[in-house]
C-alpha atoms as a PDB file:
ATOM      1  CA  UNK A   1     143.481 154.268 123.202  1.00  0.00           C
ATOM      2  CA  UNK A   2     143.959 151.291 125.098  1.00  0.00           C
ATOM      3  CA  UNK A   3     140.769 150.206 127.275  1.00  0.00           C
ATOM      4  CA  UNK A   4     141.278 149.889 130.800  1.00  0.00           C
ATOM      5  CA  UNK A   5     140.679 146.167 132.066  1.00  0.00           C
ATOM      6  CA  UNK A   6     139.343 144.886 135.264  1.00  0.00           C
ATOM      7  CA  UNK A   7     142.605 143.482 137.649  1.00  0.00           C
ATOM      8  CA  UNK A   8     140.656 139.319 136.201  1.00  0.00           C
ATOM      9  CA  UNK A   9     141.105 140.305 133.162  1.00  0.00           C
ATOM     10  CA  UNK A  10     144.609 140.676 132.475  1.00  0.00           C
ATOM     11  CA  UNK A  11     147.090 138.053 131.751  1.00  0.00           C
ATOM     12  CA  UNK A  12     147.579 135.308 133.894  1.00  0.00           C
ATOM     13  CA  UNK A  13     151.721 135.385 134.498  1.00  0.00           C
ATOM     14  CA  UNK A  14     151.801 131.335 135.662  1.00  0.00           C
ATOM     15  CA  UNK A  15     148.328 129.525 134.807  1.00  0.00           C
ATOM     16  CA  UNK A  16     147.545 126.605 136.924  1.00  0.00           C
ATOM     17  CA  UNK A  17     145.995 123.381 135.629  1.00  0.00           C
ATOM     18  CA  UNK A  18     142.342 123.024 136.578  1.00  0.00           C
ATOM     19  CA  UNK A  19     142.000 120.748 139.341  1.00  0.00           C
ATOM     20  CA  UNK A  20     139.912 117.929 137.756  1.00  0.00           C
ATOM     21  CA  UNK A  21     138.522 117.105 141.529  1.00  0.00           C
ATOM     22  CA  UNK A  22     136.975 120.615 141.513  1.00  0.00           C
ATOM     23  CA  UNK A  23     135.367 121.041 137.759  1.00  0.00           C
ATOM     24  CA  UNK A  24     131.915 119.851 139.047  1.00  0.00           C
ATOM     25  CA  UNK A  25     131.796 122.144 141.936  1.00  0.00           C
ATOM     26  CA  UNK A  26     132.912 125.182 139.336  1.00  0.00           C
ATOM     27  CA  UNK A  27     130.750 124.953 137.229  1.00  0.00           C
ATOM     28  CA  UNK A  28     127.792 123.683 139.304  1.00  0.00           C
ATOM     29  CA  UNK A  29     128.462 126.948 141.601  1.00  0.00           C
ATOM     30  CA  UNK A  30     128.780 128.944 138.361  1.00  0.00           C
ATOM     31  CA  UNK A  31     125.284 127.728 136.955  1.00  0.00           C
ATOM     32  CA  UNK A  32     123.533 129.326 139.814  1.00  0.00           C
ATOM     33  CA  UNK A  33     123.145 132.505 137.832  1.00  0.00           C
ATOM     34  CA  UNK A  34     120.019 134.353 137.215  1.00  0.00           C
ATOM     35  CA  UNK A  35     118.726 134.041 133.614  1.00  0.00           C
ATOM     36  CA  UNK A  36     116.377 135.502 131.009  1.00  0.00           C
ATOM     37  CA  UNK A  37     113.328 132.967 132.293  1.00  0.00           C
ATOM     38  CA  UNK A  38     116.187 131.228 133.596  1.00  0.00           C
ATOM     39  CA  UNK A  39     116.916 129.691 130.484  1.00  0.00           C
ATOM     40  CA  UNK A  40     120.650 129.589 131.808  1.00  0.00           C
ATOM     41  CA  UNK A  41     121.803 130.114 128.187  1.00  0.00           C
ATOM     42  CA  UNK A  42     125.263 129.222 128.541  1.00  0.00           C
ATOM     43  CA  UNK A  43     127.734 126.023 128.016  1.00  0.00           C
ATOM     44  CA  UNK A  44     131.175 125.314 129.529  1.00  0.00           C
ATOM     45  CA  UNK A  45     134.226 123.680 127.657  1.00  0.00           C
ATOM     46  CA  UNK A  46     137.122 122.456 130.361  1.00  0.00           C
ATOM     47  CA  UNK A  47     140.244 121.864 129.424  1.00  0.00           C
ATOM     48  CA  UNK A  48     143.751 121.325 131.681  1.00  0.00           C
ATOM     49  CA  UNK A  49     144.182 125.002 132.134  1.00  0.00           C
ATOM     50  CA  UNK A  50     141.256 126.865 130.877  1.00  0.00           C
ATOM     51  CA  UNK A  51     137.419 126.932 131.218  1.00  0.00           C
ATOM     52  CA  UNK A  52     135.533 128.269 128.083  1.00  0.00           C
ATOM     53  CA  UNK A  53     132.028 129.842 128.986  1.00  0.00           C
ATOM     54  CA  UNK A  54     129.953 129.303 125.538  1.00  0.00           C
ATOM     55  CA  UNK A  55     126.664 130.786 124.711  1.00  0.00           C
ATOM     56  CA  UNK A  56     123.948 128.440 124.331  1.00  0.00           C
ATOM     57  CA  UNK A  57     121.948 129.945 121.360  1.00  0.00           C
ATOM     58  CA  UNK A  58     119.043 127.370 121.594  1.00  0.00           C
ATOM     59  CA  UNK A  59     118.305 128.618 124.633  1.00  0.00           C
ATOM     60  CA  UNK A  60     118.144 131.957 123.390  1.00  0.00           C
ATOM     61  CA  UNK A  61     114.775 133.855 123.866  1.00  0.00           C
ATOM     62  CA  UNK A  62     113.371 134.564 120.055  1.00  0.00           C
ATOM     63  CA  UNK A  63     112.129 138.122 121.555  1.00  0.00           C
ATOM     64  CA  UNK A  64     116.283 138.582 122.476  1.00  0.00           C
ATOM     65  CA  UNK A  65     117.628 139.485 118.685  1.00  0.00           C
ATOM     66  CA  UNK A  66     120.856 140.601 119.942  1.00  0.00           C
ATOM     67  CA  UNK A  67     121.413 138.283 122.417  1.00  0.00           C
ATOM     68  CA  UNK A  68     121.985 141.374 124.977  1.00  0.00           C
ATOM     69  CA  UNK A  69     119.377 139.074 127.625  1.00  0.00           C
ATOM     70  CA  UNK A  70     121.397 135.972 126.523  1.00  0.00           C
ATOM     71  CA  UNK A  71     125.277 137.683 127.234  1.00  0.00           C
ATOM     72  CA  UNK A  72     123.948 139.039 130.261  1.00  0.00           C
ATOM     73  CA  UNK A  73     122.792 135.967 131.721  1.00  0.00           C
ATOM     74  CA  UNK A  74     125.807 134.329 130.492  1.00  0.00           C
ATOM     75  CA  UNK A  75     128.021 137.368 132.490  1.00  0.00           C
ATOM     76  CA  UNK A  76     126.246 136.687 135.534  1.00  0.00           C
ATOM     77  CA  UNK A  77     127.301 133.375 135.394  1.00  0.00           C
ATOM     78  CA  UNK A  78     130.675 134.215 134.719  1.00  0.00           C
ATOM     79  CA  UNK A  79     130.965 135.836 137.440  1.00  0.00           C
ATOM     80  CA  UNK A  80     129.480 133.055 140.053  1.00  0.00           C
ATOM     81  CA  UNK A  81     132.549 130.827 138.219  1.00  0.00           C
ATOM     82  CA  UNK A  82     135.214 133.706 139.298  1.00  0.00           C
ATOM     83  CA  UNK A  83     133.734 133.638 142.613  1.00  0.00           C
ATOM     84  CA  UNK A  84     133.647 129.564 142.915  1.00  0.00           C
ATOM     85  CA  UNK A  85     137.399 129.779 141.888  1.00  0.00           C
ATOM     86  CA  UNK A  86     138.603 132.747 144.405  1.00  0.00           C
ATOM     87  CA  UNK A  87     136.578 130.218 147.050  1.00  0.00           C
ATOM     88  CA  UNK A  88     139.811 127.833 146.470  1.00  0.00           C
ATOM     89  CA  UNK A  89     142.303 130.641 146.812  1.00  0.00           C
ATOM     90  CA  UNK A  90     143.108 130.501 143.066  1.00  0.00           C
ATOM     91  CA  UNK A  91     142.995 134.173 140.998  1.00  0.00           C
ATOM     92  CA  UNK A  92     140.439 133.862 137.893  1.00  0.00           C
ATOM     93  CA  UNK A  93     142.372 135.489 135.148  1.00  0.00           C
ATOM     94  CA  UNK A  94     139.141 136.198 132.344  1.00  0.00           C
ATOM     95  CA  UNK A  95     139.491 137.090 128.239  1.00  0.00           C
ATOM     96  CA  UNK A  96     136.484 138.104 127.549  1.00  0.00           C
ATOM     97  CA  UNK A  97     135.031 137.304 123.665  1.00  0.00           C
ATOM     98  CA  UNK A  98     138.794 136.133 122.564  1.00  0.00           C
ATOM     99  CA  UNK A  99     138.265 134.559 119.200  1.00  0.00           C
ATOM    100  CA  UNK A 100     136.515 136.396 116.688  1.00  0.00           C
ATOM    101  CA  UNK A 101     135.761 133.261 115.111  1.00  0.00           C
ATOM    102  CA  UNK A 102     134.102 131.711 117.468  1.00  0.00           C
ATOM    103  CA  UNK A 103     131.299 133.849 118.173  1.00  0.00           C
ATOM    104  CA  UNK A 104     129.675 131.623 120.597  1.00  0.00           C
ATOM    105  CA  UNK A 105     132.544 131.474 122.941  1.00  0.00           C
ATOM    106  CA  UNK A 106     131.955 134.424 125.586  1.00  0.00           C
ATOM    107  CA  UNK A 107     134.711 134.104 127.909  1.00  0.00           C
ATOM    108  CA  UNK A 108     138.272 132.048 128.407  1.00  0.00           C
ATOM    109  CA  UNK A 109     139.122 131.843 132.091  1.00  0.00           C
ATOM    110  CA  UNK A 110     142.642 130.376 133.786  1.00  0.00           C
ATOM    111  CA  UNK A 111     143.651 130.139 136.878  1.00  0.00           C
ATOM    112  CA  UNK A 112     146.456 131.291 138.862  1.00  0.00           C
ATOM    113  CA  UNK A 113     148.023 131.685 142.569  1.00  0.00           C
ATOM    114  CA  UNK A 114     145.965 134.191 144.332  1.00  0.00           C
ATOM    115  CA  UNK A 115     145.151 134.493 148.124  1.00  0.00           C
ATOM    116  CA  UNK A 116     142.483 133.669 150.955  1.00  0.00           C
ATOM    117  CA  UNK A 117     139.002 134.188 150.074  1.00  0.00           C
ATOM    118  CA  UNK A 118     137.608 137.133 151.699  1.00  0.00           C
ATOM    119  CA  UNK A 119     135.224 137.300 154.205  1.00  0.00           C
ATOM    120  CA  UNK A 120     132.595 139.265 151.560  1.00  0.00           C
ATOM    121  CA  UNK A 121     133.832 136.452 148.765  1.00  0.00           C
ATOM    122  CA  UNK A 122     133.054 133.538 151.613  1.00  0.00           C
ATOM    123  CA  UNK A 123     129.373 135.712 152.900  1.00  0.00           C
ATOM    124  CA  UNK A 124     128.159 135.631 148.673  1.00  0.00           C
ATOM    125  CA  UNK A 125     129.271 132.154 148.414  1.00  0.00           C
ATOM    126  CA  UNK A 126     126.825 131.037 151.511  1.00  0.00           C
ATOM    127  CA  UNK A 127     123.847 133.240 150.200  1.00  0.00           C
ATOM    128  CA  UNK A 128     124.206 131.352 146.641  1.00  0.00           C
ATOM    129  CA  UNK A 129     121.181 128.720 147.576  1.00  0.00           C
ATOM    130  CA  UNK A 130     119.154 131.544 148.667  1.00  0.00           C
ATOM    131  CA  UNK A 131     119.876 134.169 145.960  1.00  0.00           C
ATOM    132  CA  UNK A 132     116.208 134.210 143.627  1.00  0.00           C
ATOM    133  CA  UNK A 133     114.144 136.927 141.597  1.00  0.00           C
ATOM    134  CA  UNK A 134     111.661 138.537 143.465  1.00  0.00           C
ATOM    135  CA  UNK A 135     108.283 138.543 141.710  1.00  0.00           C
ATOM    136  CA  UNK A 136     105.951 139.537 144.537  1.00  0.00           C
ATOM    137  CA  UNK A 137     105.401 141.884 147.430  1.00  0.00           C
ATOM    138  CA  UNK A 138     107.939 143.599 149.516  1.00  0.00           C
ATOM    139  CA  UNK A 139     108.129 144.055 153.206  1.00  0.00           C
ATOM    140  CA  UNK A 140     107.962 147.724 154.841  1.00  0.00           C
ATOM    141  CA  UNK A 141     111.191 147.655 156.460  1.00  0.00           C
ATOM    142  CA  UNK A 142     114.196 149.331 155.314  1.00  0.00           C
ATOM    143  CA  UNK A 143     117.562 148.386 153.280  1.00  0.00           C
ATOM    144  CA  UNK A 144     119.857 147.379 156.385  1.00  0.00           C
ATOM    145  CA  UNK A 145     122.616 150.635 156.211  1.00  0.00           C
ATOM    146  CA  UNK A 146     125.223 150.870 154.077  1.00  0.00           C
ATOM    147  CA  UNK A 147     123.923 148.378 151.211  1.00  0.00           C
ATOM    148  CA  UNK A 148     123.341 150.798 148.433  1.00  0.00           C
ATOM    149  CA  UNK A 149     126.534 152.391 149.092  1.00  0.00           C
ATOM    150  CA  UNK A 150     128.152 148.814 149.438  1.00  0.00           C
ATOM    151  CA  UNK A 151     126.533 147.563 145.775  1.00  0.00           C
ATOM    152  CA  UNK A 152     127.300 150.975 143.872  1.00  0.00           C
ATOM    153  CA  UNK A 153     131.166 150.164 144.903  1.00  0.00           C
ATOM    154  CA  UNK A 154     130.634 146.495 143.776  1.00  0.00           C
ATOM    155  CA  UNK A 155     129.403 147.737 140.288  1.00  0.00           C
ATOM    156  CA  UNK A 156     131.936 150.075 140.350  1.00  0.00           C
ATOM    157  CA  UNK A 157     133.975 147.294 140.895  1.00  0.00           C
ATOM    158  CA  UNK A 158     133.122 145.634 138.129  1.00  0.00           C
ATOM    159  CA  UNK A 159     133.103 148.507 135.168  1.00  0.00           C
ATOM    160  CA  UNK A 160     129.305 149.290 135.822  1.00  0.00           C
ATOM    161  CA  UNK A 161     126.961 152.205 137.536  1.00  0.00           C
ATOM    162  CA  UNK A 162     124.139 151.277 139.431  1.00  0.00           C
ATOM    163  CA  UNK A 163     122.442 154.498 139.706  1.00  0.00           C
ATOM    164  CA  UNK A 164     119.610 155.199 142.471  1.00  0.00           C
ATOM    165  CA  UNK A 165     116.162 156.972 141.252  1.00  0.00           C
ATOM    166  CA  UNK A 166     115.994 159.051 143.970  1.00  0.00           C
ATOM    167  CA  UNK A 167     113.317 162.201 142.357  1.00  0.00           C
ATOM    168  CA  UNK A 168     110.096 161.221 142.093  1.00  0.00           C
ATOM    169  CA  UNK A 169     110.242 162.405 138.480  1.00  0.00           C
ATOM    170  CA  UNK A 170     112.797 160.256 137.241  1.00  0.00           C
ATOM    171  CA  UNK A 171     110.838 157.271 139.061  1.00  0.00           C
ATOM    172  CA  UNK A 172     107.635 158.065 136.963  1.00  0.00           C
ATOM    173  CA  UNK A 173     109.595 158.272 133.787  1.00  0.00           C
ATOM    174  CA  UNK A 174     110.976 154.716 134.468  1.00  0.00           C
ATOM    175  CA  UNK A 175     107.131 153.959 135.246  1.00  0.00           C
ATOM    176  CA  UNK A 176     106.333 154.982 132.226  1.00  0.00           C
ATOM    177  CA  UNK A 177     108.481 153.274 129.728  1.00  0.00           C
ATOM    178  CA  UNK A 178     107.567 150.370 131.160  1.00  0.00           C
ATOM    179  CA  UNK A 179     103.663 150.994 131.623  1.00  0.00           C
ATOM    180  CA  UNK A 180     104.583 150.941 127.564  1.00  0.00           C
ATOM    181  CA  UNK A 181     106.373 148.019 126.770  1.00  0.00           C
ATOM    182  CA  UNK A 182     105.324 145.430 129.567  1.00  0.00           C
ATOM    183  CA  UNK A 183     102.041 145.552 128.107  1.00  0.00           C
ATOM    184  CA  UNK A 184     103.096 145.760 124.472  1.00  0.00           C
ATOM    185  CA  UNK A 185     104.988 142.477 125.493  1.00  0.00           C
ATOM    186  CA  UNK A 186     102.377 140.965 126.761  1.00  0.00           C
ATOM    187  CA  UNK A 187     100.324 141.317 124.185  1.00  0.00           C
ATOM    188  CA  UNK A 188     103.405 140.053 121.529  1.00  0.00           C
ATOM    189  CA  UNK A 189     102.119 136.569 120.347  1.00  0.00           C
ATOM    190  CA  UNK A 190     105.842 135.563 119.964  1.00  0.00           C
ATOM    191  CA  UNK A 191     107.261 137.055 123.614  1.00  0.00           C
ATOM    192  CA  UNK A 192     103.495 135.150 125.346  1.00  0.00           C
ATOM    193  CA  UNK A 193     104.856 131.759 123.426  1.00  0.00           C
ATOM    194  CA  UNK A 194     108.517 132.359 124.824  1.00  0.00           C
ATOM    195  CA  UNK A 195     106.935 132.929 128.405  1.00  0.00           C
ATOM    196  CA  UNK A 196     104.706 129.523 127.836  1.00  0.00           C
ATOM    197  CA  UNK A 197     107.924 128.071 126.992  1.00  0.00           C
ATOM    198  CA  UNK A 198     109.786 128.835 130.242  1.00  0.00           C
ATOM    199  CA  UNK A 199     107.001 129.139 132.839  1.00  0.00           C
ATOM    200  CA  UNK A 200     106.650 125.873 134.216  1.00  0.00           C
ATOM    201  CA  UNK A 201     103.200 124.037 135.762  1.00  0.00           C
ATOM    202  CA  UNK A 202     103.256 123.526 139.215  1.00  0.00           C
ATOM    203  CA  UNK A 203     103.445 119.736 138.894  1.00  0.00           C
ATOM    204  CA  UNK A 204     106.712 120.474 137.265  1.00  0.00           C
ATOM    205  CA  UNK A 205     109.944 118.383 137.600  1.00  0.00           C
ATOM    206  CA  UNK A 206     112.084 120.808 135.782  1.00  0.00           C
ATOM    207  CA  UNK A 207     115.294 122.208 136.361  1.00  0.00           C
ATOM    208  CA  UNK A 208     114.895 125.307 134.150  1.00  0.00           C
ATOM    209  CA  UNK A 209     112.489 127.923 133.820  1.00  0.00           C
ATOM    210  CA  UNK A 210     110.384 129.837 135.969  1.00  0.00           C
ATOM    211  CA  UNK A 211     108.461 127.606 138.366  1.00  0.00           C
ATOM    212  CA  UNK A 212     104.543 128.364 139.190  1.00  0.00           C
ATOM    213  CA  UNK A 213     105.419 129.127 142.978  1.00  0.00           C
ATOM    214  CA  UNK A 214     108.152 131.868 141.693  1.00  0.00           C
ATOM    215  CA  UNK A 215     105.345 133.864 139.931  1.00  0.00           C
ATOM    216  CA  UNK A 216     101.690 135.225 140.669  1.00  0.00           C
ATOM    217  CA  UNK A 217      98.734 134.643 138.801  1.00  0.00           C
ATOM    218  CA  UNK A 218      98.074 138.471 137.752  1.00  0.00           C
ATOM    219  CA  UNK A 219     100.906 140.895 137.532  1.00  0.00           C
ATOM    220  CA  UNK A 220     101.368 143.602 140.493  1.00  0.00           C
ATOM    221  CA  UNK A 221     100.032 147.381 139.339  1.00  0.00           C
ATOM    222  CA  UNK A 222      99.298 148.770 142.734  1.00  0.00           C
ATOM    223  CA  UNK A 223     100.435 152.751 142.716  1.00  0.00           C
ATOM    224  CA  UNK A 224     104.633 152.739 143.227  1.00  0.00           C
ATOM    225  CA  UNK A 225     104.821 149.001 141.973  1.00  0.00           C
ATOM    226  CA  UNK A 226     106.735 148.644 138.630  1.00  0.00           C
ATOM    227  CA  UNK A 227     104.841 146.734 136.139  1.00  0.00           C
ATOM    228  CA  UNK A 228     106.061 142.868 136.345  1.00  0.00           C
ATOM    229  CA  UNK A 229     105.935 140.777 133.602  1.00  0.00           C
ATOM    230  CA  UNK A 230     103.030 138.374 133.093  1.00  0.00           C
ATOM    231  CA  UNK A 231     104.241 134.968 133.335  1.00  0.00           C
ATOM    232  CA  UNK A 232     100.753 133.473 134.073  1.00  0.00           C
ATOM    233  CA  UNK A 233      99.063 134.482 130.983  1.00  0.00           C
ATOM    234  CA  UNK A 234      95.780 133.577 132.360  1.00  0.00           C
ATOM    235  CA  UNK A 235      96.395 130.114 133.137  1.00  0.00           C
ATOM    236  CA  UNK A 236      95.873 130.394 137.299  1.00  0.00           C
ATOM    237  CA  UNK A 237      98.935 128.596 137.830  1.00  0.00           C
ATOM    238  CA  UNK A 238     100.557 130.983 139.567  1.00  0.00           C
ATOM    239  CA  UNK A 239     100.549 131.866 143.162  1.00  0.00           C
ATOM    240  CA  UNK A 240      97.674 134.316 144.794  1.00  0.00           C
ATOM    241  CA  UNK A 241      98.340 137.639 144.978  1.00  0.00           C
ATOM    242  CA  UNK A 242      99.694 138.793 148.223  1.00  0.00           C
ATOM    243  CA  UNK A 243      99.820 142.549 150.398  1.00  0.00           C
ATOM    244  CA  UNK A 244     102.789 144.626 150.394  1.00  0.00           C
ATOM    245  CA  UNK A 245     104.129 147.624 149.668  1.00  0.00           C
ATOM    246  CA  UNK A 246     106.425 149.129 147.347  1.00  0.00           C
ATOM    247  CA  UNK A 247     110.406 148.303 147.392  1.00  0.00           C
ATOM    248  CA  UNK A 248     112.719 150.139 149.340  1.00  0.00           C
ATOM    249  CA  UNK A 249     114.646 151.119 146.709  1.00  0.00           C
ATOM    250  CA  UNK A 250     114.850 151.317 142.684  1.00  0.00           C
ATOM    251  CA  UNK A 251     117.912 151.379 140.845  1.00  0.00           C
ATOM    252  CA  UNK A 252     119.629 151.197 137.261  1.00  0.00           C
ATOM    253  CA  UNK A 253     123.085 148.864 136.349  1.00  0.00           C
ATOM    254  CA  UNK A 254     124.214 151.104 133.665  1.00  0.00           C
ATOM    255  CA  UNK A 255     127.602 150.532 131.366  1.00  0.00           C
ATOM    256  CA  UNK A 256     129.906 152.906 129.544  1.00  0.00           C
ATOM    257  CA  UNK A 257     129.638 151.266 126.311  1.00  0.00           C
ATOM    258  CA  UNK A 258     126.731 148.916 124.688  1.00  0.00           C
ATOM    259  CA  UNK A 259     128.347 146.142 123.253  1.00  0.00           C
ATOM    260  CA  UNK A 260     128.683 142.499 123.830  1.00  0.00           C
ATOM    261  CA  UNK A 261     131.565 142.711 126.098  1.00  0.00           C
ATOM    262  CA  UNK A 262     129.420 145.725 128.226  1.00  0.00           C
ATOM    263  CA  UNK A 263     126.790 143.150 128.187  1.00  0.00           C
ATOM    264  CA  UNK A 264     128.869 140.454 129.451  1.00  0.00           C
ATOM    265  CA  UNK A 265     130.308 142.963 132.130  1.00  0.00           C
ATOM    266  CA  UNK A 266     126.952 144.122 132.993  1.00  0.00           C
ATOM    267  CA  UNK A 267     125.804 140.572 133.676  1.00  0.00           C
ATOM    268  CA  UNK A 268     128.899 140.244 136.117  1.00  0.00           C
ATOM    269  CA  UNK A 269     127.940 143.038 137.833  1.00  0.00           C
ATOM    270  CA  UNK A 270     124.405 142.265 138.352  1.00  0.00           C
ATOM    271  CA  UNK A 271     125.190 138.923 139.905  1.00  0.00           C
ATOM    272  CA  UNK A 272     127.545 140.555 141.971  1.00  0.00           C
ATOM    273  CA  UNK A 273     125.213 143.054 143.544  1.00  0.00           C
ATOM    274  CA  UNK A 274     122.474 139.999 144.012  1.00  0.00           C
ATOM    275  CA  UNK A 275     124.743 138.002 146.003  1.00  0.00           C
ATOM    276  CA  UNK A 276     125.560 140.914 148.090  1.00  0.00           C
ATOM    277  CA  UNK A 277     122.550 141.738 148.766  1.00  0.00           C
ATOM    278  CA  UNK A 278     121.416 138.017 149.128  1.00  0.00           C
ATOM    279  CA  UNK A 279     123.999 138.290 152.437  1.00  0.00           C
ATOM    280  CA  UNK A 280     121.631 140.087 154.408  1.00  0.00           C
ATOM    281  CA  UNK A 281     118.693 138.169 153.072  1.00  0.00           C
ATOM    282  CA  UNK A 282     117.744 141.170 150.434  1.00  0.00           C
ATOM    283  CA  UNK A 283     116.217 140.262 146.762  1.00  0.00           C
ATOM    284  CA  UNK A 284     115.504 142.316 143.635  1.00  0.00           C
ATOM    285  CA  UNK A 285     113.014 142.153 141.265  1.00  0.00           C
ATOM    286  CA  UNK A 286     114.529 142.528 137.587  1.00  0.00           C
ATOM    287  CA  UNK A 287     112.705 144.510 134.507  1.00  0.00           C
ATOM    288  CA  UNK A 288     114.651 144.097 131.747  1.00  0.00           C
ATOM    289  CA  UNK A 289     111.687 145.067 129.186  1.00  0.00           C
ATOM    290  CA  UNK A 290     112.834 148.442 128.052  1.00  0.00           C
ATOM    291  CA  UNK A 291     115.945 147.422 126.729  1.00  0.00           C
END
């Protein structure tokens, strides 16, 4: 059976050379991706007509075996490089994991002629600097209308679910696995030394990782709160704890398959849904400890 491909992932009918005026905005835009501890675990390769997206396995979270955190991360900035590339009215044409021999090299992307970039396209490119991980409270008000329906099409879009938990019951089960395995990772001497690694002081100069003002000093548990993840670790370098309720909404990015190429996919789509939601000023906060 062949599998059905996304319209940027079939073959390019006249490539285009890269324009060598426009690499550094690519891949610049492209590295604004969210990350495992933003540990942007990823490498590019330019050459005159394609752009190679590598995985960066040093950069690769020891607690990550499979590298499922690290090829999602690496999707999501895949996808900010389509969308840098549709902003100069080029098509990205994407072949996803294309040499079996080169295990590190995620994705091989040409370009090609395409059309205008589309008002949504030009809205996701504007919310880019403001697009972050929401670690803290949330505000009472409500999703502005029409977003959920708008990021379930975008996943859609992109060979993924996102799946609202909507029954109370399926919201405590979700609780629940992670009431088990936040803790549990907390308590894992080797996932605490990963989170040293990439939490940064807040004196800190550096470009990657998770900076003190991005995280609180003690983990929200309040009643309809997902457990977060404990980047502090009892160092007080994190912010105070602030009021606020629970999120408006709670959701699951869900693929077909579970493989690399679903995890690149599902990395694609996530970034996707931030930046849409990013247009109307909307963040999520991500738990990825289950998987």
């Amino acid at each position: 059976m062949n599998e059905t491909r996304a319209p940027w992932e079939t073959a390019a009918p006249s490539p285009v050379p890269i324009p060598a005026d426009q690499v550094e905005y690519l891949l610049s835009t492209a590295a604004r991706a969210p990350s495992i501890h933003n540990s942007q675990p990823w490498r590019f390769r330019v050459r005159p007509h394609t752009i190679e997206l590598l995985a960066d396995p040093t950069r690769k979270v020891r607690v990550d075996a499979a590298g499922r955190e690290m090829l999602l991360s690496c999707g999501a900035a895949l996808f900010g490089l389509r969308l840098a590339i549709r902003s100069l009215g080029y098509r990205p044409i994407v072949q996803l994991l294309p040499d079996r021999s080169q295990l590190r090299l995620v994705a091989r992307v040409r370009l090609t002629g395409g059309s205008p970039v589309t008002d949504i396209e030009r809205m996701m490119l504007e919310a880019l600097p403001h697009r972050h991980t929401h670690r803290g409270a949330f505000s009472p008000e409500p999703l502005p209308p029409g977003l959920l329906v708008a990021l379930q099409h975008d996943a859609v879009a992109e060979r993924a679910t996102l799946a609202i938990v909507q029954r109370p019951i399926d919201y405590e089960r979700l609780a629940d696995l992670l009431s088990v395995t936040a803790p549990r990772q907390d308590l894992d001497p080797v996932a605490r030394a990963e989170i040293a690694r990439w939490s940064r002081e807040p004196a800190s100069t550096a470009r990657d990782g998770i900076p003190a003002r991005a995280f609180y000093a003690r983990p929200a548990v309040e009643a309809g709160r997902l457990r977060q993840r404990d980047f502090d670790l009892g160092r007080g370098i994190g912010r105070d704890k602030a009021g606020g309720g629970p999120p408006a909404a709670t959701a699951v990015l869900l693929t077909l398959g579970d493989g690399r190429a679903d995890w690149i996919r599902a990395g694609q789509a996530l970034q996707r849904l931030l930046l849409r939601a990013a247009t109307v000023w909307v963040s999520a906060s991500l738990f990825t400890q289950p998987l």
